[in-house]
PDB file of N, CA and C in Angstrom:
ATOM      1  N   UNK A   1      80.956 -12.711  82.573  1.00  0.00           N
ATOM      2  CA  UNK A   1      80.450 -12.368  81.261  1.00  0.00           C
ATOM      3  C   UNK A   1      80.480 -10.855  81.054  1.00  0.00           C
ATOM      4  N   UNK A   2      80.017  -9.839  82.036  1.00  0.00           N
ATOM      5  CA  UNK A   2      80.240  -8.374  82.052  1.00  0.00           C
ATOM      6  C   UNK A   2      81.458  -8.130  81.958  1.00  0.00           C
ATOM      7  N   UNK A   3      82.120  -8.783  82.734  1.00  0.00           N
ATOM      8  CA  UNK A   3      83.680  -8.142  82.655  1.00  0.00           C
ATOM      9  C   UNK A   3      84.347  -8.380  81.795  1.00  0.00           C
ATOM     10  N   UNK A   4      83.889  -9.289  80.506  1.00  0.00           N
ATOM     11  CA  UNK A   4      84.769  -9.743  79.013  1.00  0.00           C
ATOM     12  C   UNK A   4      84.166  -8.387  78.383  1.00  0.00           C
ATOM     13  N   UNK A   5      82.575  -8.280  78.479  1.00  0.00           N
ATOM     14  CA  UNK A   5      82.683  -7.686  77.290  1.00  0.00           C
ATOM     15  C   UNK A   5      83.014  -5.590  78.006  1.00  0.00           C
ATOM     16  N   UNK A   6      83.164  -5.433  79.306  1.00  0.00           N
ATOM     17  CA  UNK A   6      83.875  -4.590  79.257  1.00  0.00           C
ATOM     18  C   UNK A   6      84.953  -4.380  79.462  1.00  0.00           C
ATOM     19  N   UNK A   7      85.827  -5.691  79.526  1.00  0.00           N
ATOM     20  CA  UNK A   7      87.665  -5.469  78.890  1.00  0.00           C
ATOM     21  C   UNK A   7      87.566  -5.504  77.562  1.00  0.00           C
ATOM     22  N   UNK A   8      86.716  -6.330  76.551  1.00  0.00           N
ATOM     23  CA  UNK A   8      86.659  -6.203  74.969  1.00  0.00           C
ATOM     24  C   UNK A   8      86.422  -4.246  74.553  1.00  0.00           C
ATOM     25  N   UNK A   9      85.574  -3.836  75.444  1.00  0.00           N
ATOM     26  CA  UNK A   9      85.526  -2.561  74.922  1.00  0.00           C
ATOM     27  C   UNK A   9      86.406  -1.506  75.166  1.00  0.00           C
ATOM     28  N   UNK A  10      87.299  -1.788  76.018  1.00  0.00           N
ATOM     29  CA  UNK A  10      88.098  -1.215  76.856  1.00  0.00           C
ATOM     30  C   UNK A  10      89.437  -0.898  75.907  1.00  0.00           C
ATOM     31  N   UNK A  11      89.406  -2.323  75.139  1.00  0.00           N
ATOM     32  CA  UNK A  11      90.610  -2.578  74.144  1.00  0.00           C
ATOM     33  C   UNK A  11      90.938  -1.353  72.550  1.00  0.00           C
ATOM     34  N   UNK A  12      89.635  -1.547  72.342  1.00  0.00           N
ATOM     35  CA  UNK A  12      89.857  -0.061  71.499  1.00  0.00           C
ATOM     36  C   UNK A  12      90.047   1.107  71.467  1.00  0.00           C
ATOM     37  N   UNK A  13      89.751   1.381  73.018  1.00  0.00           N
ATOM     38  CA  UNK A  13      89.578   2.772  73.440  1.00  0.00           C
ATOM     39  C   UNK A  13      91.412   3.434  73.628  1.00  0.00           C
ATOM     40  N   UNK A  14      91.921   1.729  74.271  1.00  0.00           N
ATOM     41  CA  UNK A  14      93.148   2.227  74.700  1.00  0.00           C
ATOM     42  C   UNK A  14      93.940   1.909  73.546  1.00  0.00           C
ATOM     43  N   UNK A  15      93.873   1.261  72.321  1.00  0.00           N
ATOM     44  CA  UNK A  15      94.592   1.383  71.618  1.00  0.00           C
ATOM     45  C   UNK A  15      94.852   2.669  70.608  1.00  0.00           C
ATOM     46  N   UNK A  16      93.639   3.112  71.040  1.00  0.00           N
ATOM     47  CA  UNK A  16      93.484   4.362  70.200  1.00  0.00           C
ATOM     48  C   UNK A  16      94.199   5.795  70.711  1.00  0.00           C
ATOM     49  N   UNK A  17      93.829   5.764  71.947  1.00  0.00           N
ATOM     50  CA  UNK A  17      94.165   6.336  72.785  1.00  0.00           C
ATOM     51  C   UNK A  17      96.371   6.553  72.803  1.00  0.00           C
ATOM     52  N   UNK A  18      96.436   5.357  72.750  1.00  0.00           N
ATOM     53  CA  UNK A  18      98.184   4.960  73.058  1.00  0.00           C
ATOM     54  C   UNK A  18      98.621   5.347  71.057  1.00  0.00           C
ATOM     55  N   UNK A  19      97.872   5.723  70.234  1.00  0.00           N
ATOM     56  CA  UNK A  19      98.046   5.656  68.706  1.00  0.00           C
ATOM     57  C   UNK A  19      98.182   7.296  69.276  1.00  0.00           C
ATOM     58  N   UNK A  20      97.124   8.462  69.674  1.00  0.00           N
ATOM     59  CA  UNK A  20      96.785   9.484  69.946  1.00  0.00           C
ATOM     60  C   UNK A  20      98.158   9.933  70.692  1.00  0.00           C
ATOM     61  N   UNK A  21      98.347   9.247  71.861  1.00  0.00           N
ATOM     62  CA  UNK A  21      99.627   9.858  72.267  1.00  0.00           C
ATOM     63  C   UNK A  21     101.220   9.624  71.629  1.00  0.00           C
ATOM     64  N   UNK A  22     101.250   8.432  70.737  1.00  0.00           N
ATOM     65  CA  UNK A  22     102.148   8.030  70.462  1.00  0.00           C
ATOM     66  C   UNK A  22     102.583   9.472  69.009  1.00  0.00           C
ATOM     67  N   UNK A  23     101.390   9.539  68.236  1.00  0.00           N
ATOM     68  CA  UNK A  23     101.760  10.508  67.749  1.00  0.00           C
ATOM     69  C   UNK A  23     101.820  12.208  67.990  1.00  0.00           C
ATOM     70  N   UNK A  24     101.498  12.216  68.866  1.00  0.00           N
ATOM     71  CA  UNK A  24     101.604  13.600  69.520  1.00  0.00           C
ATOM     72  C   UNK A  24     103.070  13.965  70.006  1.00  0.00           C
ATOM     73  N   UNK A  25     103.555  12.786  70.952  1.00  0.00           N
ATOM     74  CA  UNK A  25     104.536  12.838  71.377  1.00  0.00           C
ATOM     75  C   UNK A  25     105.764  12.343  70.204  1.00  0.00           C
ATOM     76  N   UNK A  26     105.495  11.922  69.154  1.00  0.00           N
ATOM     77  CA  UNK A  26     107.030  11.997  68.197  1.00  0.00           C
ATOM     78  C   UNK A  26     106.729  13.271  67.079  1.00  0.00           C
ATOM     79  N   UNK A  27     105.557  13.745  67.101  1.00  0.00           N
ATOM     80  CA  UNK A  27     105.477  15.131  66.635  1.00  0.00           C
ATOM     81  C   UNK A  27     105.887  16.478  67.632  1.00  0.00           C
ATOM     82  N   UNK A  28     105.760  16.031  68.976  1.00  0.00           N
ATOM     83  CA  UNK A  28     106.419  17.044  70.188  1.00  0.00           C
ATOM     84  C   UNK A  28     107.865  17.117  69.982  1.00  0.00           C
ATOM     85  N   UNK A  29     108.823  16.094  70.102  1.00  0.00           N
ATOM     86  CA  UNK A  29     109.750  15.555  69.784  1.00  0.00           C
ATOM     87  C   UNK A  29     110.743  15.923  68.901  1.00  0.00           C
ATOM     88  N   UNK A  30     109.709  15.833  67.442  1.00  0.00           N
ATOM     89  CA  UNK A  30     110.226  15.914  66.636  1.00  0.00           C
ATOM     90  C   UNK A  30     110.627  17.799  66.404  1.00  0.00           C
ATOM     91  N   UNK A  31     109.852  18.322  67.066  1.00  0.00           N
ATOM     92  CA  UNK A  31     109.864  19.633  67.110  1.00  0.00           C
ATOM     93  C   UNK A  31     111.192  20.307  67.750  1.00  0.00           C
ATOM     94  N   UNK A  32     111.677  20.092  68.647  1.00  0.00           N
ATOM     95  CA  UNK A  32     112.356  20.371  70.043  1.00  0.00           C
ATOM     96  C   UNK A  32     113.957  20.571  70.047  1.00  0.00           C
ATOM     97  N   UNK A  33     114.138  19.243  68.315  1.00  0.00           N
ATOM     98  CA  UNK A  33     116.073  20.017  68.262  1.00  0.00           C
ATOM     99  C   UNK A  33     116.043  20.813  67.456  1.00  0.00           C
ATOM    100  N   UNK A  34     114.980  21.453  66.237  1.00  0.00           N
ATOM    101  CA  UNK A  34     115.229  22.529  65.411  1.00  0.00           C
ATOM    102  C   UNK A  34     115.263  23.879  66.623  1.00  0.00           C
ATOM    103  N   UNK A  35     113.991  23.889  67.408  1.00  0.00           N
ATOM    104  CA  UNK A  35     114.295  24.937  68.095  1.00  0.00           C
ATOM    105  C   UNK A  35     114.958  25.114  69.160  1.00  0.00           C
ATOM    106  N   UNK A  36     115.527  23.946  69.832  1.00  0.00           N
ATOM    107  CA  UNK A  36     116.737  23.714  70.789  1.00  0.00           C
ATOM    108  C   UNK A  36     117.950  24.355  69.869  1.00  0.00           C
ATOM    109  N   UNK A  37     118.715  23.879  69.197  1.00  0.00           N
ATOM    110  CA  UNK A  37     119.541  24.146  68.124  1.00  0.00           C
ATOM    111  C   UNK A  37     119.505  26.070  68.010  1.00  0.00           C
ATOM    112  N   UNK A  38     118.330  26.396  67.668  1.00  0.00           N
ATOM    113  CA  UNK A  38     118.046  28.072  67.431  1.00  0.00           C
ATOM    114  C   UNK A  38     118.729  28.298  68.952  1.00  0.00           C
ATOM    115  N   UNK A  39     117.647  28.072  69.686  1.00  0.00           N
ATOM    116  CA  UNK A  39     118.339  28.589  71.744  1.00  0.00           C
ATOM    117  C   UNK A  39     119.688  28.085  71.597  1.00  0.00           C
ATOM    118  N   UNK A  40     120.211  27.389  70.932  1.00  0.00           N
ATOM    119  CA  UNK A  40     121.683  27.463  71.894  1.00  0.00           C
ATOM    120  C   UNK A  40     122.526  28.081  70.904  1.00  0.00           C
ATOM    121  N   UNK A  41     122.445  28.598  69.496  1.00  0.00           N
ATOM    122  CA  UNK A  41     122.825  29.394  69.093  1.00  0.00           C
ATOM    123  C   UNK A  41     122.410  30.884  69.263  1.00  0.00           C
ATOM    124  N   UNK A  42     121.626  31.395  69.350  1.00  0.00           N
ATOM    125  CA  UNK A  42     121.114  32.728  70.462  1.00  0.00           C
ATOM    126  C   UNK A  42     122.021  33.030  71.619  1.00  0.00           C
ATOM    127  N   UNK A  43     121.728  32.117  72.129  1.00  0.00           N
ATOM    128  CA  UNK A  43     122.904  32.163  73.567  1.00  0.00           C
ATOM    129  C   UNK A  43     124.220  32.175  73.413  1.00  0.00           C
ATOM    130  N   UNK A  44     124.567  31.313  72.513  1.00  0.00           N
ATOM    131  CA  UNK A  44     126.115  31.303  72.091  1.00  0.00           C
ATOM    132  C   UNK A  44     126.461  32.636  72.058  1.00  0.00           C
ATOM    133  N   UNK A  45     125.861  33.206  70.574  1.00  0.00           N
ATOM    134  CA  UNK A  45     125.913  34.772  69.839  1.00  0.00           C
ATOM    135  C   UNK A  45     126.020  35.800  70.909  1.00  0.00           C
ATOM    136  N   UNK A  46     125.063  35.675  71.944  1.00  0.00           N
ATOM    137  CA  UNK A  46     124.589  36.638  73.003  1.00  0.00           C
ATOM    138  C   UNK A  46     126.080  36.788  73.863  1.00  0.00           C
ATOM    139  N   UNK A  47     126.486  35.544  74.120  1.00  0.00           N
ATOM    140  CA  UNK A  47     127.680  35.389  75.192  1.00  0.00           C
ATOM    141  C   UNK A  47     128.948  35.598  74.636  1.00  0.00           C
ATOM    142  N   UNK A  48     128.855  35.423  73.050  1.00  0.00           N
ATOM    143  CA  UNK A  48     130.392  35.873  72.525  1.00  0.00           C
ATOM    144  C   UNK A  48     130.341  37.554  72.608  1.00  0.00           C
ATOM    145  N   UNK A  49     129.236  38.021  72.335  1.00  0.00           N
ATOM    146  CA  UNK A  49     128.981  39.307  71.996  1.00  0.00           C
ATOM    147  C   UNK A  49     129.568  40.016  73.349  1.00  0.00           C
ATOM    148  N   UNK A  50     128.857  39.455  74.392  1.00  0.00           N
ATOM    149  CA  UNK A  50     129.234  40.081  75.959  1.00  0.00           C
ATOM    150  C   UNK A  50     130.999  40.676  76.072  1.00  0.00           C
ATOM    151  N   UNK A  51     130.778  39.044  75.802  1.00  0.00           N
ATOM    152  CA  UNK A  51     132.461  38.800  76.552  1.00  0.00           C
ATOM    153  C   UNK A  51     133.595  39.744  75.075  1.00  0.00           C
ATOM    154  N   UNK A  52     132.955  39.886  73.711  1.00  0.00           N
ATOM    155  CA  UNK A  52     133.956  40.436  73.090  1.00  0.00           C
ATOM    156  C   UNK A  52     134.272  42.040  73.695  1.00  0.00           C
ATOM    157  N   UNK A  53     132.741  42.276  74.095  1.00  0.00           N
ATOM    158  CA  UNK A  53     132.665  43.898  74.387  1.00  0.00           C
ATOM    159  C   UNK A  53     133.454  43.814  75.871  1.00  0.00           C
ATOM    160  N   UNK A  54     133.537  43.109  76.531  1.00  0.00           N
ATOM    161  CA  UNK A  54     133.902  43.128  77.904  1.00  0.00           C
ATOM    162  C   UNK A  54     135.680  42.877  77.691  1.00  0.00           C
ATOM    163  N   UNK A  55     136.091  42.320  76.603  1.00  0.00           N
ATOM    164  CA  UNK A  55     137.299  42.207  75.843  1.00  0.00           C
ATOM    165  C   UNK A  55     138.011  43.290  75.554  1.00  0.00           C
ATOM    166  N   UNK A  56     137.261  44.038  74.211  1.00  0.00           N
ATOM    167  CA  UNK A  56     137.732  45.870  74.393  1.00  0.00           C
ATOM    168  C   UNK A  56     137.458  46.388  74.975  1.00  0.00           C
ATOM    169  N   UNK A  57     136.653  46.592  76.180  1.00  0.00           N
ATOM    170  CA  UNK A  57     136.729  47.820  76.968  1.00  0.00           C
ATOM    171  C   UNK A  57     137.878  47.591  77.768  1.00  0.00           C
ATOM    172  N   UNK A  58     138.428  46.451  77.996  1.00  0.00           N
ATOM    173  CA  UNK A  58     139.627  46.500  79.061  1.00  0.00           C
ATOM    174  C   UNK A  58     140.704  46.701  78.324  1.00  0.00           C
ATOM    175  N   UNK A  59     141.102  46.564  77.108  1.00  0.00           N
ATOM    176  CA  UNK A  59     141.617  46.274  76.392  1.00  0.00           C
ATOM    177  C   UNK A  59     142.060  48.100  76.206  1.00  0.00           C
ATOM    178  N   UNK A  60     140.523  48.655  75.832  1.00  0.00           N
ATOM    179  CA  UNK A  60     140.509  50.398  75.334  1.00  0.00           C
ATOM    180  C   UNK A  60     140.785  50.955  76.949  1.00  0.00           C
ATOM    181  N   UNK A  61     140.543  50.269  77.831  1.00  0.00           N
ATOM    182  CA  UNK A  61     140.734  51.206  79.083  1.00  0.00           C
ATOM    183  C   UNK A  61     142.352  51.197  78.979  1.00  0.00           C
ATOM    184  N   UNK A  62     143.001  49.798  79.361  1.00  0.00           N
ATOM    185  CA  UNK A  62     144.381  49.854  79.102  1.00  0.00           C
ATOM    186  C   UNK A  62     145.372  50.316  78.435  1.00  0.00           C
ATOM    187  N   UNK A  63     144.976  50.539  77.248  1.00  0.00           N
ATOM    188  CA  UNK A  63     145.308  51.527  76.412  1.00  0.00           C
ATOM    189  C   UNK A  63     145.238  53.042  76.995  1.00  0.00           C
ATOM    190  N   UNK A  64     144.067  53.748  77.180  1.00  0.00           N
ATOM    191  CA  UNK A  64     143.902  54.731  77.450  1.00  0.00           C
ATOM    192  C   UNK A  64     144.912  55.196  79.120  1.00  0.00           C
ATOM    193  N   UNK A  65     145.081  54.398  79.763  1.00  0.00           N
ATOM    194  CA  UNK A  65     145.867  54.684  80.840  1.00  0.00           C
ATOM    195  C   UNK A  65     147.146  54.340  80.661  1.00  0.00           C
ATOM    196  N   UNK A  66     148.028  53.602  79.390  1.00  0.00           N
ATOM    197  CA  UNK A  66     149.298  53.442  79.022  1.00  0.00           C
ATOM    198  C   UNK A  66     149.583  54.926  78.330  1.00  0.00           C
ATOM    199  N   UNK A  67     148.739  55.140  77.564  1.00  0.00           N
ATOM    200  CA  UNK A  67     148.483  56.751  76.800  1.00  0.00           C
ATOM    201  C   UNK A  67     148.558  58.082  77.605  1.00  0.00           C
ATOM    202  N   UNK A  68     147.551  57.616  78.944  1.00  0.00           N
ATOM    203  CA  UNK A  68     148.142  58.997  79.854  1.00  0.00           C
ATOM    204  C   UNK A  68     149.261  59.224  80.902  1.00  0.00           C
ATOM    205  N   UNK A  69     150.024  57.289  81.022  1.00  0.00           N
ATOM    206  CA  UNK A  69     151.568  57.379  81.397  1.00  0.00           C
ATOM    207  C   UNK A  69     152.342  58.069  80.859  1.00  0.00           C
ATOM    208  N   UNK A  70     152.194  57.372  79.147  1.00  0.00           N
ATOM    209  CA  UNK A  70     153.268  57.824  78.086  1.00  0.00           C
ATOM    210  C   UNK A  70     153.006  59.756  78.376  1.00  0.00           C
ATOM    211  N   UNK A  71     152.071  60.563  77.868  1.00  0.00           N
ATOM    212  CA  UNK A  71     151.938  61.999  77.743  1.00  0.00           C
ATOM    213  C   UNK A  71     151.895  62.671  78.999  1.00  0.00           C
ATOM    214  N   UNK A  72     152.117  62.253  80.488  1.00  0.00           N
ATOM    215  CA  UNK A  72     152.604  62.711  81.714  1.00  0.00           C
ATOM    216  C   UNK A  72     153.761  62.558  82.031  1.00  0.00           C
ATOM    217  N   UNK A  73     154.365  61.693  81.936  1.00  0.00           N
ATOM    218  CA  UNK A  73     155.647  61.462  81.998  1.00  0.00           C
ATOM    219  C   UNK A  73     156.966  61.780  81.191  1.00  0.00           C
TER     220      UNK A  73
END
């Protein structure tokens, strides 16, 4: 007889409870590809940026040492 009516009380607590997390977690969720989406465009930007500058400097170095072949020679 105790143990009905404390699984009967038990029943609201956890339904409420599983309502509490259920919306927390599709509001967590729901959060996570707008600002996922931002981070992997950041990073993108960041890494084209690197590699363009890492692009001309070899690019301006090579130059600059074809330039002091050409005017020594």
């Amino acid at each position: 007889m105790f143990f009905h009516l404390f699984v009967s009380s038990l029943i609201p607590l956890s339904s409420g409870l599983y309502f509490s997390l259920k919306k927390s977690f599709t509001s967590f969720v729901s959060c996570i590809p707008r600002y996922f989406i931002l981070f992997v465009a950041i990073v993108n930007g960041s890494s084209f940026l690197i590699w363009l500058s890492l692009s001309l400097l070899l690019v301006y170095r090579n130059a600059c040492d074809f330039c002091t072949l050409i005017f020594v020679s």
